[in-house]
C-alpha atoms as a PDB file:
ATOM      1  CA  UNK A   1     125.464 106.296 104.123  1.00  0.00           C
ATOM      2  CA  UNK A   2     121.539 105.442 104.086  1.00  0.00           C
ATOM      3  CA  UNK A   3     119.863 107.020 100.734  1.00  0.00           C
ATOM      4  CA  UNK A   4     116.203 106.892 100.140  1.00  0.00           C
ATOM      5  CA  UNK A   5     114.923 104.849  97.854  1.00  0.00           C
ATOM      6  CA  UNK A   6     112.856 108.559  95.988  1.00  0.00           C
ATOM      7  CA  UNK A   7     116.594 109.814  96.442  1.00  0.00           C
ATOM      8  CA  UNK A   8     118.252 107.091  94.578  1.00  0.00           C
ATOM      9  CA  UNK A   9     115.711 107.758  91.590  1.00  0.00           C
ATOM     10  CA  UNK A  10     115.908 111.610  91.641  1.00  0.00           C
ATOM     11  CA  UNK A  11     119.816 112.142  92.118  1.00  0.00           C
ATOM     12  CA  UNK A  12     121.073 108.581  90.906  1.00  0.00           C
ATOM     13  CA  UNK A  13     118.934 107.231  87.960  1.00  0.00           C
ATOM     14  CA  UNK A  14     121.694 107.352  85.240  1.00  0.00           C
ATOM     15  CA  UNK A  15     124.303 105.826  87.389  1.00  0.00           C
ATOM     16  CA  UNK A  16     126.164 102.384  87.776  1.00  0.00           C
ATOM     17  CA  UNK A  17     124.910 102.166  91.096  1.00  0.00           C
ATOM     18  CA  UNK A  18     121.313 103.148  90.689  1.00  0.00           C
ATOM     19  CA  UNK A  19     121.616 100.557  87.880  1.00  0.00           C
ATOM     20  CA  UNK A  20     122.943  97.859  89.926  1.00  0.00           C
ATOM     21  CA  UNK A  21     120.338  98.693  92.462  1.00  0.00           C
ATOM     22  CA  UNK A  22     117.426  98.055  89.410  1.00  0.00           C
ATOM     23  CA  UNK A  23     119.245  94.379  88.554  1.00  0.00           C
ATOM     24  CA  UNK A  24     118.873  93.356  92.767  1.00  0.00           C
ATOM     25  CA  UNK A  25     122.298  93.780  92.749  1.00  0.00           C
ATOM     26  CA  UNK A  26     122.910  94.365  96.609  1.00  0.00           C
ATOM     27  CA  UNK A  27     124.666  97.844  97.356  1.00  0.00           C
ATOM     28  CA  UNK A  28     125.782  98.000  93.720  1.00  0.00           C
ATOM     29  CA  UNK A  29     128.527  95.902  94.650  1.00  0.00           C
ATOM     30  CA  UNK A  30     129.346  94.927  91.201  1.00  0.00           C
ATOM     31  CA  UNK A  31     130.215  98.308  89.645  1.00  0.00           C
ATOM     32  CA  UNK A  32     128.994  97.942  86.115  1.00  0.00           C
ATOM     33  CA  UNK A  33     126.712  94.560  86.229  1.00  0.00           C
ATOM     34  CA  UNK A  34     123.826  96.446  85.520  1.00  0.00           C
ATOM     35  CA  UNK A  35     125.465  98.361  82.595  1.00  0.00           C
ATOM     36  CA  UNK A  36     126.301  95.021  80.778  1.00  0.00           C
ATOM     37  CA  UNK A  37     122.817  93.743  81.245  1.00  0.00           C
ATOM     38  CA  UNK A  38     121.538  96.560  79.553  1.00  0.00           C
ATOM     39  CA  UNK A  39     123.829  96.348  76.439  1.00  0.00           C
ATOM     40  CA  UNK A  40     121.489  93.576  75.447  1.00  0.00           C
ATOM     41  CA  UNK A  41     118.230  95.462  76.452  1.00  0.00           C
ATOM     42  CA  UNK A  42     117.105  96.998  72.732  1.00  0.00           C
ATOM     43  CA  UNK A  43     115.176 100.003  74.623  1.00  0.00           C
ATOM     44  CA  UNK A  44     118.621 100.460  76.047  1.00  0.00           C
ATOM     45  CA  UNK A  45     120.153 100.196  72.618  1.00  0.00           C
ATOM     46  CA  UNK A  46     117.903 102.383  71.250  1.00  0.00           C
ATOM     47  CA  UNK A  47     119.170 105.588  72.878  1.00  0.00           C
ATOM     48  CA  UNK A  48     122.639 104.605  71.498  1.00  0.00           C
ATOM     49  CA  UNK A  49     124.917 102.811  74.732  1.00  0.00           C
ATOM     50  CA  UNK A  50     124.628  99.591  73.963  1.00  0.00           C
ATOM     51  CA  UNK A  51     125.996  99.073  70.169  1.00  0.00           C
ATOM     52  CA  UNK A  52     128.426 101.751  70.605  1.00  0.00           C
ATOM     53  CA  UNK A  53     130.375 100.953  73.715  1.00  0.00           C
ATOM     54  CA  UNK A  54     129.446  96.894  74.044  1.00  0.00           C
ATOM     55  CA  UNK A  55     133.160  96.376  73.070  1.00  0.00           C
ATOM     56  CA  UNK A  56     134.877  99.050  75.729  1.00  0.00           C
ATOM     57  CA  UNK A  57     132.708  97.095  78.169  1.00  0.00           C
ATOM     58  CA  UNK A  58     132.692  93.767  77.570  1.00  0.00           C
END
């Protein structure tokens, strides 16, 4: 399945994937790389995913 990049934004921005896809993480291939990345981003921490789920993810 071929998705467009404007797709991948519009329908995908708050997923794993579309995550994964910000990082360069080819095809999202590792399912939650980008999510760990961003436990240590503070304007991800900010809205509250980071400090409250770091230890269900890492």
């Amino acid at each position: 399945m071929v998705v467009l990049v404007r797709d991948l934004k519009t329908y995908y921005r708050y997923s794993a994937y579309a995550e994964n896809v910000g990082w360069n993480y080819p095809n999202g291939a590792s399912a939650m790389q980008g999510h760990r990345n961003n436990i240590f981003n503070p304007v991800y921490r900010r809205f509250g995913y980071g400090t409250s789920s770091i230890r269900a993810i890492v």
